[in-house]
C-alpha atoms as a PDB file:
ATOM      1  CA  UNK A   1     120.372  84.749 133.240  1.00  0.00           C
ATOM      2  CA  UNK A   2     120.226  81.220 133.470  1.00  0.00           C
ATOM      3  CA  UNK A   3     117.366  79.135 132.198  1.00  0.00           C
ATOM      4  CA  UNK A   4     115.506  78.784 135.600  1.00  0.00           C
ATOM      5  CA  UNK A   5     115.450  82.337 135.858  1.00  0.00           C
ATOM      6  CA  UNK A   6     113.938  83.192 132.609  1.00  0.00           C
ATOM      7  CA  UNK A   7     110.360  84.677 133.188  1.00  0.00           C
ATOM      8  CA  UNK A   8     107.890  83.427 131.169  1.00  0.00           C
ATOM      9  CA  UNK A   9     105.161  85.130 130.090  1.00  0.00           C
ATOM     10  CA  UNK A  10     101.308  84.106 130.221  1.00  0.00           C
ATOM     11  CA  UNK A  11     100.438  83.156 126.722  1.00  0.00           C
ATOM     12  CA  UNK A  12      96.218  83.695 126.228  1.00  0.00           C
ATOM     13  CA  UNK A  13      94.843  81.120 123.393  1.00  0.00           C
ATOM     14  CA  UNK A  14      91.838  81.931 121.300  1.00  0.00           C
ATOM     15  CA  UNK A  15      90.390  79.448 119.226  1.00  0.00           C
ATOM     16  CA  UNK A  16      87.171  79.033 117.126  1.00  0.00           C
ATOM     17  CA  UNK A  17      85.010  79.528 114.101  1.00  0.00           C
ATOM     18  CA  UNK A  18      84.922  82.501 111.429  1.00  0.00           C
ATOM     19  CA  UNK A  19      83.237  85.027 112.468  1.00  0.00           C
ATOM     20  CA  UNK A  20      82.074  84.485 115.823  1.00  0.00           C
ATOM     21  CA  UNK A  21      83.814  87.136 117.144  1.00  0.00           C
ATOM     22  CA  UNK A  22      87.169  85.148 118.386  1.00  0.00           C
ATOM     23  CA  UNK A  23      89.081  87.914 116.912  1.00  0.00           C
ATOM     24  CA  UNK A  24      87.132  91.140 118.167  1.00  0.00           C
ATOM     25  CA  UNK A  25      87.595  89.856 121.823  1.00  0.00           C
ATOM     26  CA  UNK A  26      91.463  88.589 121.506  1.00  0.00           C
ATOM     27  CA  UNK A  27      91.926  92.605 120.408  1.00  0.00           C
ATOM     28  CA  UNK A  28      89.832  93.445 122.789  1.00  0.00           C
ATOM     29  CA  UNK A  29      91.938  91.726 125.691  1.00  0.00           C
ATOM     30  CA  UNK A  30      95.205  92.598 124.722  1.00  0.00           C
ATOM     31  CA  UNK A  31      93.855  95.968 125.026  1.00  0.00           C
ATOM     32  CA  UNK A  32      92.519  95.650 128.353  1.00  0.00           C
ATOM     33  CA  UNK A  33      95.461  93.623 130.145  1.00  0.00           C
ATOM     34  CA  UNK A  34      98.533  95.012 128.505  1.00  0.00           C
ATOM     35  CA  UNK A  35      99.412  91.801 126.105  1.00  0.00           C
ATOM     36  CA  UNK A  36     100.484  91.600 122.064  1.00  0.00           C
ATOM     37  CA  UNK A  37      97.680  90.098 120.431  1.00  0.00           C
ATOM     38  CA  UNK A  38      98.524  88.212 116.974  1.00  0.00           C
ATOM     39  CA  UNK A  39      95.876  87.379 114.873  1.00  0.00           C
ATOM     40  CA  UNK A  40      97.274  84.263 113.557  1.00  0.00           C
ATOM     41  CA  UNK A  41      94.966  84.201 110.227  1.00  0.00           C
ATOM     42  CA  UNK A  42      96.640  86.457 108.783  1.00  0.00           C
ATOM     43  CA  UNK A  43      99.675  84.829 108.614  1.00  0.00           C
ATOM     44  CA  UNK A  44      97.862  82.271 106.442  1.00  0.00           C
ATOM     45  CA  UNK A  45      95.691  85.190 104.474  1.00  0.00           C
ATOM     46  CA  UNK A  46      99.651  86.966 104.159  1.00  0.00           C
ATOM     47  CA  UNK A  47     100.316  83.389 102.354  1.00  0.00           C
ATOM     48  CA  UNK A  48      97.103  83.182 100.347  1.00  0.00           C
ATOM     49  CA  UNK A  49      97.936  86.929  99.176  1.00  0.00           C
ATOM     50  CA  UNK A  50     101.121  85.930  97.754  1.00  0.00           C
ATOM     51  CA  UNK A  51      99.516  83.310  95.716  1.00  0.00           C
ATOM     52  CA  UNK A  52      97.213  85.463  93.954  1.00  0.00           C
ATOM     53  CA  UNK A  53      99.429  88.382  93.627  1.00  0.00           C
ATOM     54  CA  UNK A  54     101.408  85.624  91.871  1.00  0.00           C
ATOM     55  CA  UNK A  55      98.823  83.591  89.772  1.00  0.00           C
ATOM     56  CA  UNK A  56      99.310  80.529  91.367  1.00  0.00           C
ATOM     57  CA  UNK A  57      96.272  78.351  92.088  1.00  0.00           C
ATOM     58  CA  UNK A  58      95.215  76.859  95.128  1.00  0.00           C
ATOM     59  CA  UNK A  59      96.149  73.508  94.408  1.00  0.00           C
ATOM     60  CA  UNK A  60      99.738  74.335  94.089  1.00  0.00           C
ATOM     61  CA  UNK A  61     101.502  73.005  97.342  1.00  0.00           C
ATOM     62  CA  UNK A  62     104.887  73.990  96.656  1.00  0.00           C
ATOM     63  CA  UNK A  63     104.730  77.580  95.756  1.00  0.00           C
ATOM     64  CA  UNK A  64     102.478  77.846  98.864  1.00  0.00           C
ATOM     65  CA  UNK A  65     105.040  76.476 100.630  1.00  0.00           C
ATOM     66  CA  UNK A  66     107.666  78.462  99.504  1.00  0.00           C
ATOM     67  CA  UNK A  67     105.506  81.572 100.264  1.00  0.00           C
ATOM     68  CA  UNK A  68     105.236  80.358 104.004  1.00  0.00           C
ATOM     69  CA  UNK A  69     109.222  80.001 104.356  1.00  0.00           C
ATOM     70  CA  UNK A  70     109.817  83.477 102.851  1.00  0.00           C
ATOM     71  CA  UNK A  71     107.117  84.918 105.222  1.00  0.00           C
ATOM     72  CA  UNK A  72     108.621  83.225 108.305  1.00  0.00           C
ATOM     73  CA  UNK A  73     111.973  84.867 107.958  1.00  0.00           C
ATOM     74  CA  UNK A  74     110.457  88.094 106.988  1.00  0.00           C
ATOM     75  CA  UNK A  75     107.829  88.284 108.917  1.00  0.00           C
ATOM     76  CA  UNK A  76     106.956  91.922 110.669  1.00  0.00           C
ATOM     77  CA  UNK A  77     104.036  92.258 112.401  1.00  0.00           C
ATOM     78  CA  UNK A  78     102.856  95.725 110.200  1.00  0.00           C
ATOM     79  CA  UNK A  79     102.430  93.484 107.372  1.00  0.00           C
ATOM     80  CA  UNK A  80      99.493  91.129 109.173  1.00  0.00           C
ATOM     81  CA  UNK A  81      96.973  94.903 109.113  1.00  0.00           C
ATOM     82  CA  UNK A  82      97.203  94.983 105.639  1.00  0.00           C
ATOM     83  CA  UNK A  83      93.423  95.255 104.043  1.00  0.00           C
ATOM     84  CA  UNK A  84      94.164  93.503 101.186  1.00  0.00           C
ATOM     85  CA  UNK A  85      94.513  91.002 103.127  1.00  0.00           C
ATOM     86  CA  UNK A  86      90.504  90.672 103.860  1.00  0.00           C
ATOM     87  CA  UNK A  87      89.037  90.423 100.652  1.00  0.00           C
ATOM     88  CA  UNK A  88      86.966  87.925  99.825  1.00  0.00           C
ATOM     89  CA  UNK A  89      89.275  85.882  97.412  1.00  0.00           C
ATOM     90  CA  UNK A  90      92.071  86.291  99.887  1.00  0.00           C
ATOM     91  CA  UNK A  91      89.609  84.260 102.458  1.00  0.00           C
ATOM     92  CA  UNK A  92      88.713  81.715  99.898  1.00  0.00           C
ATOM     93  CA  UNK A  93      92.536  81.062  98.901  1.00  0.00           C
ATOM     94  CA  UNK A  94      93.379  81.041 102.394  1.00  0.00           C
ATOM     95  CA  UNK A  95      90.948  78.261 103.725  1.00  0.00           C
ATOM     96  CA  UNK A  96      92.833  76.284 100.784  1.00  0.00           C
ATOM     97  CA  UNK A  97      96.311  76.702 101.071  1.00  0.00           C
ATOM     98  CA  UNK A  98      95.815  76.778 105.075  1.00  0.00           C
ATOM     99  CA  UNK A  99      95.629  72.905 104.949  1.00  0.00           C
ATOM    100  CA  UNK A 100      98.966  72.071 103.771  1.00  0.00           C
ATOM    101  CA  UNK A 101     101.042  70.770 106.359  1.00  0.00           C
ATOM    102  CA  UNK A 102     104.304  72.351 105.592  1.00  0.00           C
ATOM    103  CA  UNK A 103     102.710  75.696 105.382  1.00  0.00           C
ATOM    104  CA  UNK A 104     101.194  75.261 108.792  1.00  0.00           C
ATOM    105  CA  UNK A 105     104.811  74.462 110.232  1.00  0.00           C
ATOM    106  CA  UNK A 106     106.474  77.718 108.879  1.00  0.00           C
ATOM    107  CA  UNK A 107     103.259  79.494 110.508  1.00  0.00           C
ATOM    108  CA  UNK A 108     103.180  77.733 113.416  1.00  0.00           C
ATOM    109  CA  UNK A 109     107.319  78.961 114.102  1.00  0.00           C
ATOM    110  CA  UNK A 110     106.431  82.585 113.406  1.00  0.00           C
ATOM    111  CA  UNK A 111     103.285  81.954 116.166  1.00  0.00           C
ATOM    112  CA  UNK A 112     105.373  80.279 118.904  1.00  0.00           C
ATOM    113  CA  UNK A 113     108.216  83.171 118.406  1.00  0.00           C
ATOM    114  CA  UNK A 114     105.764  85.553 118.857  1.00  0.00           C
ATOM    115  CA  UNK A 115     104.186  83.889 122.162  1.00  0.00           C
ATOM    116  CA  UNK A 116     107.646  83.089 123.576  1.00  0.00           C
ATOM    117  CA  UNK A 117     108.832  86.400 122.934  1.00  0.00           C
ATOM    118  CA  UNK A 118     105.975  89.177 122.720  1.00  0.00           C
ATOM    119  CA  UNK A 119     106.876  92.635 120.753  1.00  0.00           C
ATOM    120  CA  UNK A 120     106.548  95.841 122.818  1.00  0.00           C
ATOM    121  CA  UNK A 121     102.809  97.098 122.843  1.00  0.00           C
ATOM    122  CA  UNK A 122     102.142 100.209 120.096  1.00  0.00           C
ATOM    123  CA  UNK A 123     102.485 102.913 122.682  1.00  0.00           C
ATOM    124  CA  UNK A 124     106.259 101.568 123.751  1.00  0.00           C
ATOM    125  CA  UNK A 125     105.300  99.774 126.597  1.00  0.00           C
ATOM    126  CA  UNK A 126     106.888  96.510 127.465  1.00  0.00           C
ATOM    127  CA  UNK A 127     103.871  93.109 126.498  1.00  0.00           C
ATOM    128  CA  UNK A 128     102.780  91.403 129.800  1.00  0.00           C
ATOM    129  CA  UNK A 129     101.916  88.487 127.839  1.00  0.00           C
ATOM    130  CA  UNK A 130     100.774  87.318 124.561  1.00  0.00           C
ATOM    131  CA  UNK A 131      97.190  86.600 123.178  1.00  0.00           C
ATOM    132  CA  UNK A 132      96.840  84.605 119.996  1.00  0.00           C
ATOM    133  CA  UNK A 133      93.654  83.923 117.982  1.00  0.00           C
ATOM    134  CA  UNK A 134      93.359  81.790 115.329  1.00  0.00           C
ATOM    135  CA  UNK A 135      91.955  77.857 114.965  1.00  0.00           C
ATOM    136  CA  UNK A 136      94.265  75.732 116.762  1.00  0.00           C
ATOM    137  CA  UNK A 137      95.986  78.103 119.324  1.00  0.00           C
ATOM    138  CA  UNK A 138      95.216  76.040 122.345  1.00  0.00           C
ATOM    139  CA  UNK A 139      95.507  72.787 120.514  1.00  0.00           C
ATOM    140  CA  UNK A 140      98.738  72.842 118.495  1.00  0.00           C
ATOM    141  CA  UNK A 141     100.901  76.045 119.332  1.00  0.00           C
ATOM    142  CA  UNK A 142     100.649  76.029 122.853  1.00  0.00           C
ATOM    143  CA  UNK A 143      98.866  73.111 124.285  1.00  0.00           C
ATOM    144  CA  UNK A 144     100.105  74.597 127.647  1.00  0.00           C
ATOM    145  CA  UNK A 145      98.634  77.941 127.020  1.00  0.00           C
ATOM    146  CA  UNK A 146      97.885  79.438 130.536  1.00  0.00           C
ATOM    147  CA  UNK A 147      94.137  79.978 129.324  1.00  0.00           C
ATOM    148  CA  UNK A 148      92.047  79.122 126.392  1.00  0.00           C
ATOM    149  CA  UNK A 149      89.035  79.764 125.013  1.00  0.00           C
ATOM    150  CA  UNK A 150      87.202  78.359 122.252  1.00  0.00           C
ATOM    151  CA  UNK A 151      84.797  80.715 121.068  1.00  0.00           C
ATOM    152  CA  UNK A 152      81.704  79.987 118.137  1.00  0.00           C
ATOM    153  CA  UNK A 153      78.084  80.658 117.668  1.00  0.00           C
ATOM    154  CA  UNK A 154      75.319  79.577 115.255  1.00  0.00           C
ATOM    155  CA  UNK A 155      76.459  79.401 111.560  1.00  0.00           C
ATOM    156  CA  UNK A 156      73.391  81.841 110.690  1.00  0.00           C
ATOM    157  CA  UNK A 157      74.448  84.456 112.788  1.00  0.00           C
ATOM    158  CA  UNK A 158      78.316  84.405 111.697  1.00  0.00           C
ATOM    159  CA  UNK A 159      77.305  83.693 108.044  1.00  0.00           C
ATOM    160  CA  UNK A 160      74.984  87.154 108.774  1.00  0.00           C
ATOM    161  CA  UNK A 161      78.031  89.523 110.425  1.00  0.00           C
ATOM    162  CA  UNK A 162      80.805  87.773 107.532  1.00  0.00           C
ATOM    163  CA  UNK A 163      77.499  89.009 105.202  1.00  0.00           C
ATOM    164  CA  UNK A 164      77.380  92.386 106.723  1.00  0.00           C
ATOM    165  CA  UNK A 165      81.084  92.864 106.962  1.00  0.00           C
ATOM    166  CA  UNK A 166      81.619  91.927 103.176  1.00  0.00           C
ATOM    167  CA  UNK A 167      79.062  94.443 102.009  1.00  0.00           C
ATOM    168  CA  UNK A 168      81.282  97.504 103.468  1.00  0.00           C
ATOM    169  CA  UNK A 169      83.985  96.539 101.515  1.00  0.00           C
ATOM    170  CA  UNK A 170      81.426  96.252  97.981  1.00  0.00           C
ATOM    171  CA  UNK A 171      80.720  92.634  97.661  1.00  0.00           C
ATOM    172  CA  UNK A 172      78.090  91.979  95.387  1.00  0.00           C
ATOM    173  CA  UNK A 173      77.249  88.616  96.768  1.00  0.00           C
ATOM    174  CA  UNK A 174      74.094  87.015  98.226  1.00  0.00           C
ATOM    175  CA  UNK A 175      74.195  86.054 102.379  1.00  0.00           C
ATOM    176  CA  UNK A 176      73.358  82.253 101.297  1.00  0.00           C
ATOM    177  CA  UNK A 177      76.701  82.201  99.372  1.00  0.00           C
ATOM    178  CA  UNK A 178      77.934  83.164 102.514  1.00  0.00           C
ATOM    179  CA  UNK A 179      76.181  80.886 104.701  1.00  0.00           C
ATOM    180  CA  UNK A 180      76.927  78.224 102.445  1.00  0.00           C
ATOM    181  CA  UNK A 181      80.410  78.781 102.204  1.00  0.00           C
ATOM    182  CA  UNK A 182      80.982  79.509 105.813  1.00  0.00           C
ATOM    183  CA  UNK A 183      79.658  75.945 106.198  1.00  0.00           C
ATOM    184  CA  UNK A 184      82.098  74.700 104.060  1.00  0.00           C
ATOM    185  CA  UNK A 185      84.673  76.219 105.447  1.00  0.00           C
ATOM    186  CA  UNK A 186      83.649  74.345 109.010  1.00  0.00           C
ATOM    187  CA  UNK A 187      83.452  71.266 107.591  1.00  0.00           C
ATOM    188  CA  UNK A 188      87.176  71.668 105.912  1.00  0.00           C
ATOM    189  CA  UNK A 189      88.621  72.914 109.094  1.00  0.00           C
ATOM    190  CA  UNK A 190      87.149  70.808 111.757  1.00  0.00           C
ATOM    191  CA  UNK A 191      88.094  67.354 109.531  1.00  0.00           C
ATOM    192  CA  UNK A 192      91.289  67.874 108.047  1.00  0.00           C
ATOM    193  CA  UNK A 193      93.783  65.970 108.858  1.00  0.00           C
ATOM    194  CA  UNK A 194      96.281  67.936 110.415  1.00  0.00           C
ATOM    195  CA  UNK A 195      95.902  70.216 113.037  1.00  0.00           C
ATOM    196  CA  UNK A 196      91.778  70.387 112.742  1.00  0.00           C
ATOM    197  CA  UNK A 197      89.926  72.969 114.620  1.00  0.00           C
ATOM    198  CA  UNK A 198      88.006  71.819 117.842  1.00  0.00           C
ATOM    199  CA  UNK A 199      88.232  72.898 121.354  1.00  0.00           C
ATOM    200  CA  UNK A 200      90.819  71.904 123.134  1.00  0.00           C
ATOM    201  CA  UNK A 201      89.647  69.647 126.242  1.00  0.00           C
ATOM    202  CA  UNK A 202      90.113  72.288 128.956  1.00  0.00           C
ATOM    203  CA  UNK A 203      88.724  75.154 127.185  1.00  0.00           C
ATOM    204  CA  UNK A 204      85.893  77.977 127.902  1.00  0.00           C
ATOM    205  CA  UNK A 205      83.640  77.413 125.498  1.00  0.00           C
ATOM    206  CA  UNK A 206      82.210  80.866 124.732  1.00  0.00           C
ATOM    207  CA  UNK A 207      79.322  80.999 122.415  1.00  0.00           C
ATOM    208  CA  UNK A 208      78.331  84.780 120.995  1.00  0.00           C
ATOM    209  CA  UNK A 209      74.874  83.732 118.963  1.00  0.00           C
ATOM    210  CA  UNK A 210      73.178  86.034 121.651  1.00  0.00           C
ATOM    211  CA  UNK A 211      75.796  87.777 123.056  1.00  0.00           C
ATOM    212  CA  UNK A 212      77.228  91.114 122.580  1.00  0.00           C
ATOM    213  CA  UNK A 213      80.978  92.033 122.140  1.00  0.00           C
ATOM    214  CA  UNK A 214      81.097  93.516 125.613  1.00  0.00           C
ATOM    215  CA  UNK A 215      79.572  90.898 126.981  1.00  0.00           C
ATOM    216  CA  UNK A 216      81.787  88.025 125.770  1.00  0.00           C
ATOM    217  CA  UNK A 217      84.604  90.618 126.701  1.00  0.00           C
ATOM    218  CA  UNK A 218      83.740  91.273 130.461  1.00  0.00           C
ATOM    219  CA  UNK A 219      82.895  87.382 130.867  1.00  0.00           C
ATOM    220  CA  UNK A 220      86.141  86.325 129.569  1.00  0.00           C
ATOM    221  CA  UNK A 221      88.408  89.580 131.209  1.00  0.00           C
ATOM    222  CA  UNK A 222      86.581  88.328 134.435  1.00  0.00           C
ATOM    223  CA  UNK A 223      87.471  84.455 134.029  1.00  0.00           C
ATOM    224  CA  UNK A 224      90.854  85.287 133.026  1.00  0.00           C
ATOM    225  CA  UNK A 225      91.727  87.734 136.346  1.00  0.00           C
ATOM    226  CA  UNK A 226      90.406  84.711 138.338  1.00  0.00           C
ATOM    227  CA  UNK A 227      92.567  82.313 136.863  1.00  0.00           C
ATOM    228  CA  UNK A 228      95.364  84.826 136.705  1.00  0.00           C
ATOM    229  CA  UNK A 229      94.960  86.221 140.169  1.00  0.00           C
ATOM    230  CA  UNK A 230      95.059  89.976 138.773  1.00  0.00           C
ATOM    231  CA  UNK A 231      93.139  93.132 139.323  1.00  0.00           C
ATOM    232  CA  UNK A 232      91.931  95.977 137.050  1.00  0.00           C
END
């Protein structure tokens, strides 16, 4: 096959803030159409794990680095479910050790792999495309994504389902340590030098303050068959 016959698949970016729901609805999609989804976060939180597993503190560039390589040539997809890998500390390491740019490169091959080349779909059937979530999808990985959405909603209400979510797995914690950090976390993302999360300029802005999964879903499932031309 020669390169102008290679069929490329439609790659689906998801961007935006913790805990608005930007994952829930990329899962939600892939579901729906047929696609791999990657939840690109926890290729960082996979990262941030090894750090703490290994005592190394946040500040500490290299080993994160090195972390990131050995992940990129390892990488399977089974290891980005693992629920270690959403504990709180995991998070908190993780918004750290995300800013490095040489650990966002290694991510950012394992991501474009992915997209370019989608696994097979759980039940053995062949990906018709790829949906990625994460903070900079439509941005920095694939600025040519065929669609893009930027989703976000009031820093109360996500600092209220992080709360909520936290408290299943036993944190002890108060939800204006979580607003306040979730705040924090904004701030860090949205003005650090490389790669910062913002919208890209031709994305659907989807805010869930008072919206419910299933209705950002069918909004965005409807937007996406338009733009894509396909049915149900």
């Amino acid at each position: 096959m020669t390169d102008s016959q290679i069929v490329t698949l439609p790659i689906i970016a998801v961007d935006g803030t913790a805990a608005s729901g930007k994952g829930t609805l990329a899962r939600s999609l892939a579901r729906k159409l047929g696609y791999a989804h990657m939840d690109t976060g926890a290729l960082y939180r996979m990262v941030a794990l090894r750090m703490i597993q290994n005592d190394r503190p946040a500040e500490d560039e290299q080993s994160a680095v090195e972390f990131a390589q050995v992940m990129r040539r390892t990488f399977d997809p089974r290891q980005a479910v693992d629920p270690a890998l959403m504990r709180d500390e995991v998070s908190k390491m993780t918004s750290k050790t995300s800013a490095f740019p040489a650990v966002r490169a290694e991510v950012l091959e394992v991501q474009r792999e992915f997209g370019r080349n989608p696994p097979d779909l759980p039940d053995g059937r062949t990906a018709r495309g790829a949906i990625l979530d994460g903070r900079d999808i439509g941005t920095v990985v694939f600025p040519d994504a065929a669609i893009k959405f930027f989703v976000t909603a009031q820093p109360e209400t996500r600092a209220f389902r992080r709360f909520k979510e936290l408290q299943k797995s036993g944190f002890m914690g108060t939800y204006d340590t979580v607003l306040a950090e979730m705040r924090e976390r904004d701030e860090r993302d949205a003005n650090r030098a490389h790669a910062p999360m913002k919208p890209a300029a031709d994305a659907v802005i989807l805010d869930t303050t008072s919206m419910s999964a299933a209705q950002v879903l069918d909004k965005a499932a409807t937007l996406i068959r338009e733009k894509l031309g396909i049915s149900e």
